[in-house]
Protein backbone atom coordinates (compact mmCIF):
# COMPACT_ATOMS: atom_id res chain seq x y z
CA UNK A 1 73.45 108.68 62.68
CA UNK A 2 77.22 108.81 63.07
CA UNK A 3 80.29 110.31 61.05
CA UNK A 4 84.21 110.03 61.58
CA UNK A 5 86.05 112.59 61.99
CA UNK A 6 89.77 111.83 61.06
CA UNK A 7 92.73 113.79 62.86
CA UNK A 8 96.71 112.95 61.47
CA UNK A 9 97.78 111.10 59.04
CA UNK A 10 97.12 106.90 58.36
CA UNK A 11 100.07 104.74 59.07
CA UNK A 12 101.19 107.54 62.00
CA UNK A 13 100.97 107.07 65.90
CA UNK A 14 99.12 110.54 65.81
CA UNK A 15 96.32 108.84 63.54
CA UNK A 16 93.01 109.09 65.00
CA UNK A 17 89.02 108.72 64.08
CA UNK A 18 86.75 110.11 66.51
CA UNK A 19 83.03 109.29 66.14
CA UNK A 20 80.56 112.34 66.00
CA UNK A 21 76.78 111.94 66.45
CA UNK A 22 74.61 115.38 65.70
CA UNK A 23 78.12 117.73 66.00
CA UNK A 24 78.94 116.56 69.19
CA UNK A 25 81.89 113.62 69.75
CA UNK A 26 80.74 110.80 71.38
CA UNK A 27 82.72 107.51 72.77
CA UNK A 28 82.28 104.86 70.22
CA UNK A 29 82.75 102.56 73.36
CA UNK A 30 80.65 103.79 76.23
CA UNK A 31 78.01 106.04 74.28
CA UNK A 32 76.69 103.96 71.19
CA UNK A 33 74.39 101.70 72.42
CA UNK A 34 75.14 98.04 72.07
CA UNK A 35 71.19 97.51 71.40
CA UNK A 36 70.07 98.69 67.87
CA UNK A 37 66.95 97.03 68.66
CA UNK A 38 66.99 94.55 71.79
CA UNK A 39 63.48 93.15 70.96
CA UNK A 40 65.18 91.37 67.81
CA UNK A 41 68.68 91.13 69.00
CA UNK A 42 70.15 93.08 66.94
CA UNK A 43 73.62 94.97 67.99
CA UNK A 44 75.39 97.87 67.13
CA UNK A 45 79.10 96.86 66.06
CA UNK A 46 81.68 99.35 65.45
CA UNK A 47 84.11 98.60 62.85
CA UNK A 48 87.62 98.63 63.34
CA UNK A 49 89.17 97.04 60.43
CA UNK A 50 88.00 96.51 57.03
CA UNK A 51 88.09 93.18 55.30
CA UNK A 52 91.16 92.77 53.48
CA UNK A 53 93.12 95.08 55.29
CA UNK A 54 96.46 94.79 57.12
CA UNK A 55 96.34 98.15 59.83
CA UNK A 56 95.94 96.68 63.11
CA UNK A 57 92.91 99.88 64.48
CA UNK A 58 91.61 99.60 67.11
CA UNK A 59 88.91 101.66 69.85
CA UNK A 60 91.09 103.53 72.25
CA UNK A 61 90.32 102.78 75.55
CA UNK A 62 92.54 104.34 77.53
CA UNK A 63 92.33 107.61 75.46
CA UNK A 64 89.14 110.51 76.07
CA UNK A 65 86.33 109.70 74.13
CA UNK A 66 87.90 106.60 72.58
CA UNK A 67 88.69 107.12 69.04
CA UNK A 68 89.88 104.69 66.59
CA UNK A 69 93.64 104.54 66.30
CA UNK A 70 96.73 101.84 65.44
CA UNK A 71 98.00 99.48 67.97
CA UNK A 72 101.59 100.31 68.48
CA UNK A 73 103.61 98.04 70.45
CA UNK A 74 107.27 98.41 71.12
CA UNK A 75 107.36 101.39 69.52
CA UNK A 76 106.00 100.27 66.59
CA UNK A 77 102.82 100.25 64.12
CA UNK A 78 101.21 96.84 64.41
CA UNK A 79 100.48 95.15 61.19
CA UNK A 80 99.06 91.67 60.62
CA UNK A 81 100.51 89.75 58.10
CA UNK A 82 99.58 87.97 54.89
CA UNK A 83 99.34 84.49 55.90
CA UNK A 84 98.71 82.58 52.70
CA UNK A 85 96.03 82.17 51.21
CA UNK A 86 94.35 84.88 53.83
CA UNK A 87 94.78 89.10 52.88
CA UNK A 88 94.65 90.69 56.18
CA UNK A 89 91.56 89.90 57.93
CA UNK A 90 89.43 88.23 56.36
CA UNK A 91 86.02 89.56 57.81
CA UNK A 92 84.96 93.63 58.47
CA UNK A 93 86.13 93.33 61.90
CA UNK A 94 85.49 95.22 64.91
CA UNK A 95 83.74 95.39 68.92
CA UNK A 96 80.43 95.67 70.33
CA UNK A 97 79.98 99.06 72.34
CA UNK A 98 78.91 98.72 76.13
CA UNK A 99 80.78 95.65 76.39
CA UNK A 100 84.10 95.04 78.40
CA UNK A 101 85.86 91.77 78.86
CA UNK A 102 86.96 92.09 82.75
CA UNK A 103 90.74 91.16 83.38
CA UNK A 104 89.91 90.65 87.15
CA UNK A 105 87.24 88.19 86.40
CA UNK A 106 87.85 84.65 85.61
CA UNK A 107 85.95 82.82 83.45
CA UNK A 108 84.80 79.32 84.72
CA UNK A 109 84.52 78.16 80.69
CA UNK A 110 87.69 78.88 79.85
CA UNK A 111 89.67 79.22 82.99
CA UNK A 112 91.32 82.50 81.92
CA UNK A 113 90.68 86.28 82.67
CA UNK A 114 89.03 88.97 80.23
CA UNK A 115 91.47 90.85 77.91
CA UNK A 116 90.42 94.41 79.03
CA UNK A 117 89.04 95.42 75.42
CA UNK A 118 84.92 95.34 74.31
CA UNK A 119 84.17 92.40 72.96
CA UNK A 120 85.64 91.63 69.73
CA UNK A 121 83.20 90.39 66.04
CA UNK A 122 84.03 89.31 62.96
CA UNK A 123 81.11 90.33 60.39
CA UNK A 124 81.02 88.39 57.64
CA UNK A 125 78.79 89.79 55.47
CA UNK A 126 79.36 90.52 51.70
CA UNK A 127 79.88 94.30 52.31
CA UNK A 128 83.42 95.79 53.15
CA UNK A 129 83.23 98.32 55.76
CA UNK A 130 85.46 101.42 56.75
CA UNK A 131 86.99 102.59 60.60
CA UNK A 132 84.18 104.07 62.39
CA UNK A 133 81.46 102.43 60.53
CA UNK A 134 78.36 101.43 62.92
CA UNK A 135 77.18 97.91 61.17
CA UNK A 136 74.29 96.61 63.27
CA UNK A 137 74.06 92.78 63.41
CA UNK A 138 73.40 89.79 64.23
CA UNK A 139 75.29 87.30 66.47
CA UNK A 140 75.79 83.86 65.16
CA UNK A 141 78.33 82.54 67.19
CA UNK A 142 81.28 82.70 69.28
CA UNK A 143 84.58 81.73 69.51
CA UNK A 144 87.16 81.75 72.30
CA UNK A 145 90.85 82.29 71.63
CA UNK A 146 93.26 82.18 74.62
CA UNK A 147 95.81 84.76 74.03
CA UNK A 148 98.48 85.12 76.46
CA UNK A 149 96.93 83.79 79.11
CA UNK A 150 93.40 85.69 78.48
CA UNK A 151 90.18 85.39 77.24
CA UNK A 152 89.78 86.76 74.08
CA UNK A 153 86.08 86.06 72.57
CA UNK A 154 85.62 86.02 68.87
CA UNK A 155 82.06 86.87 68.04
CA UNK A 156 80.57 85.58 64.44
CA UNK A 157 78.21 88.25 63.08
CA UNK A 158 76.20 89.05 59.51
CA UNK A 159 75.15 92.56 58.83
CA UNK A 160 71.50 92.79 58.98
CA UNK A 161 71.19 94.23 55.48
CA UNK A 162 73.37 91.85 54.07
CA UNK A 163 71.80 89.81 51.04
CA UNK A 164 72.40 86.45 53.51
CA UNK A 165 70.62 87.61 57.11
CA UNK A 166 67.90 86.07 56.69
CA UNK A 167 68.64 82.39 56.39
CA UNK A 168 71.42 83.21 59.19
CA UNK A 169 70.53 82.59 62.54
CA UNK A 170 72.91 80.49 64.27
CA UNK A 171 76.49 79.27 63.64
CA UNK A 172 75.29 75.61 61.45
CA UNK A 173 73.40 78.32 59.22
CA UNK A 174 77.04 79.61 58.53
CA UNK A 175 78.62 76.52 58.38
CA UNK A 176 75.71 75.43 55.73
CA UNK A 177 75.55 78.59 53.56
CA UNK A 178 79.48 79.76 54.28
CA UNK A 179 80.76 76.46 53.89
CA UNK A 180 84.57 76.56 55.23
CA UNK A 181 84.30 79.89 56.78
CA UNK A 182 84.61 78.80 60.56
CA UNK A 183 87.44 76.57 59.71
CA UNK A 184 89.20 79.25 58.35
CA UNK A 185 88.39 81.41 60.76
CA UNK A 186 89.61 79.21 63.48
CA UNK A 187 93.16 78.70 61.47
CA UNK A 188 93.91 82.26 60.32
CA UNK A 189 93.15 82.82 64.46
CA UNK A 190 95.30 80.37 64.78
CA UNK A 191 98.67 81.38 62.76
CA UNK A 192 98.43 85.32 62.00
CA UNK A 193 101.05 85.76 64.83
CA UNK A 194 103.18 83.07 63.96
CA UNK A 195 105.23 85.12 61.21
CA UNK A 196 106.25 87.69 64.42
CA UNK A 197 107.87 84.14 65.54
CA UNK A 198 105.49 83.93 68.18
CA UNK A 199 103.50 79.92 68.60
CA UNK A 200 100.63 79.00 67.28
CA UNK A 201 97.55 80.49 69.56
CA UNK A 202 95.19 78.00 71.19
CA UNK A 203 91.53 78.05 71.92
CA UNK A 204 89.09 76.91 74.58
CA UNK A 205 86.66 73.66 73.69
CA UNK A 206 89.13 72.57 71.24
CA UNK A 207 88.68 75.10 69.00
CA UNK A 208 84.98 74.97 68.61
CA UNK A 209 82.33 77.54 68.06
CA UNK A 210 79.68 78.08 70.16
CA UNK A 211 76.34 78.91 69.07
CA UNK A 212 74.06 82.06 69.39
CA UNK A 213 72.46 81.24 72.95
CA UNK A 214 76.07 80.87 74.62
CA UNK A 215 77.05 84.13 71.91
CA UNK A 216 74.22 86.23 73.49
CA UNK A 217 75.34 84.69 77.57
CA UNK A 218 78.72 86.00 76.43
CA UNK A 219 77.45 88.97 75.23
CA UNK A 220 75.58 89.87 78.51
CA UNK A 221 78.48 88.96 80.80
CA UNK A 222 80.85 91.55 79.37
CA UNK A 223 78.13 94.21 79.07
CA UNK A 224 77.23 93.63 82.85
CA UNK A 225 80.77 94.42 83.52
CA UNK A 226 80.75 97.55 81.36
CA UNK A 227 78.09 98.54 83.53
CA UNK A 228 79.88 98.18 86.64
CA UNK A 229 82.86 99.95 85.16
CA UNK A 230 80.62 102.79 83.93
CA UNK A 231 78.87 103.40 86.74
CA UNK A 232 81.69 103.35 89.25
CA UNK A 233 81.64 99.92 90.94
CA UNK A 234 84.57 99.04 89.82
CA UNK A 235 87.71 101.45 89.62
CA UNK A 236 88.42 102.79 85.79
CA UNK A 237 92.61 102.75 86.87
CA UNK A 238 93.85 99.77 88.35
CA UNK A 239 97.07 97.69 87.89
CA UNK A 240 94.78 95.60 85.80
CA UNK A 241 93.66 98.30 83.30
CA UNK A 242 93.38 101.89 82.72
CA UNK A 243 90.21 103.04 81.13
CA UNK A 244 89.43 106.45 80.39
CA UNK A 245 84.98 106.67 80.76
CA UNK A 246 84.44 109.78 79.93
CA UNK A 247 81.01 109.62 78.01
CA UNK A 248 77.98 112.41 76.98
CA UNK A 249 75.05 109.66 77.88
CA UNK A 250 75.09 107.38 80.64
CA UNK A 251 73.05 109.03 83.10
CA UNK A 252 73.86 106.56 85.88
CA UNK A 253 77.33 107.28 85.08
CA UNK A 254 79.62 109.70 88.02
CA UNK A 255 81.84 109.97 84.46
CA UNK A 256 79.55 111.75 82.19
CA UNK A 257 80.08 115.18 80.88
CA UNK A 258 78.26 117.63 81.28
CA UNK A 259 79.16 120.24 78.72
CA UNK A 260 79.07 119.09 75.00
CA UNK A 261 82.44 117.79 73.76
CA UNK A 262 83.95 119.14 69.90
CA UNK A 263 86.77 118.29 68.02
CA UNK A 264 88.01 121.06 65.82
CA UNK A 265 88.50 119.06 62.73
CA UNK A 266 87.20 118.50 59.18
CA UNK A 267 84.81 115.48 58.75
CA UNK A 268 85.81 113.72 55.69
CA UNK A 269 84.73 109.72 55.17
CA UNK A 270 86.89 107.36 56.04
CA UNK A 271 85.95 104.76 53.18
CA UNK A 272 86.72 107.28 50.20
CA UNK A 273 90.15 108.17 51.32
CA UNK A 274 91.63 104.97 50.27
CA UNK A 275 95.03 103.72 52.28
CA UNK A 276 98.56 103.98 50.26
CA UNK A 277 100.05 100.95 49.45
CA UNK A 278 102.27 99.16 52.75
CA UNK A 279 105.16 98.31 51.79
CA UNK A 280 107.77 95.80 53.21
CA UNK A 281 107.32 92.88 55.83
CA UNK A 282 103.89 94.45 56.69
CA UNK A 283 102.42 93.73 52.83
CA UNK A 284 104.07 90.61 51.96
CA UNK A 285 103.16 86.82 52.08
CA UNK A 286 103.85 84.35 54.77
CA UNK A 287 103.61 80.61 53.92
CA UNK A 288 103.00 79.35 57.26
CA UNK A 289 103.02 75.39 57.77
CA UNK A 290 100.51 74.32 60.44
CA UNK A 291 97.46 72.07 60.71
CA UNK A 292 94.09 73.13 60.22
């Protein structure tokens, strides 16, 4: 159903992937449904970042139609580091569309505000994805890292066509058949700044993950406030956050377009054209000593 379409070059602040559905662009973050079927609970997740990879991508929020491109910060392409014994993330990882964690809203679990970005998932099936991939999924879990003073859910997701789905359906199903995987999950969440010389990050409920049921509350919450964003209630430019809405299906929506929306560019897939090797600080290992 969808394609990328790729404008400049990787490892460039001009990099972008755009998402096209039947020739026309579409917003990966206001325009793909987050239901790929609500009867089973299955979600549509849009990947960011491939397993294994260090290029920190990311949906553009603030940008029209809200492609795929590199967080930059300080001037600078962001890279995660190799924190031994993890290789750049260690799950296809990515955000469920129609979902927006608030950053005027305080949570009452964790006593901290939304980070202003969809919600973000870790899939951890077997498959590696590409930027611009639409996995659907299902949610397993959810964890909550406090970053900076904000809320910054962690979803736990298997792709539904992944050889393990069907004996997954909540988080003890991954801590029975993916035995360690939370733990590490929790730690690499825990250190992968800490080579930037930044502390350790910290989590609400001690680091624990939730289950589906409080996954799927989560869930809800941040796509009620996408709808309230979407359809106006709240403003898209505040001193809180700057979100561009632009979008080709929300019909409720005073921000959809009305004239169909092209990007004069070559498709090509994203997964074939393989990165060049990173060299440096931003490919290298970091031997990190803290606890589990």
């Amino acid at each position: 159903m969808y394609e990328t379409v790729v404008s400049g070059k990787r490892y460039t602040t001009g990099y972008r992937i755009y998402i096209r559905q039947n020739g026309q662009l579409i917003s990966p973050f206001h325009d793909i449904p987050l239901y790929a079927n609500k009867e089973q609970m299955i979600m549509n997740m849009v990947v960011e970042i491939p397993r294994w990879t260090n290029a920190k991508l990311e949906i553009a929020t603030g940008e029209k139609m809200n492609p795929l491109k590199q967080d930059v910060k300080k001037g600078k392409l962001r890279f995660v580091r190799n924190c031994f014994p993890y290789k750049g993330y260690i799950w296809n990882y990515g955000a469920l569309p129609q979902t927006w964690e608030d950053p005027t809203h305080v949570s009452p679990d964790t006593m901290a505000k939304g980070d202003n970005d969809p919600i973000d998932v870790c899939e951890i099936g077997e498959q590696v994805g590409y930027p611009g991939q639409v996995k659907q999924v299902k949610i397993l879990g959810v964890m909550a890292l406090l970053d900076e003073g904000e809320t910054d859910w962690k979803l736990i997701a298997i792709d539904v066509n992944d050889p393990m789905a069907s004996v997954m359906n909540d988080i003890d199903d991954v801590k029975t058949h993916f035995p360690e995987l939370i733990r590490a999950t929790h730690h690499w969440f825990k250190i992968y700044k800490m080579p930037d010389g930044k502390p350790a990050n910290h989590f609400a409920f001690d680091g624990q993950c939730k289950d589906k049921a409080y996954a799927h509350s989560v869930i809800q919450e941040t796509h009620d406030a996408w709808k309230r964003l979407i359809e106006g209630k709240i403003p898209c430019k505040a001193p809180t956050h700057d979100i561009d809405v632009t979008n080709i299906t929300v019909d409720n929506s005073p921000y959809k377009a009305h004239v169909k929306l092209h990007q004069p560019l070559e498709a090509k897939s994203n997964h074939i054209d393989e990165p060049s090797r990173i060299d440096g600080k931003d490919n290298k290992w970091y031997h990190i000593k803290a606890q589990l």
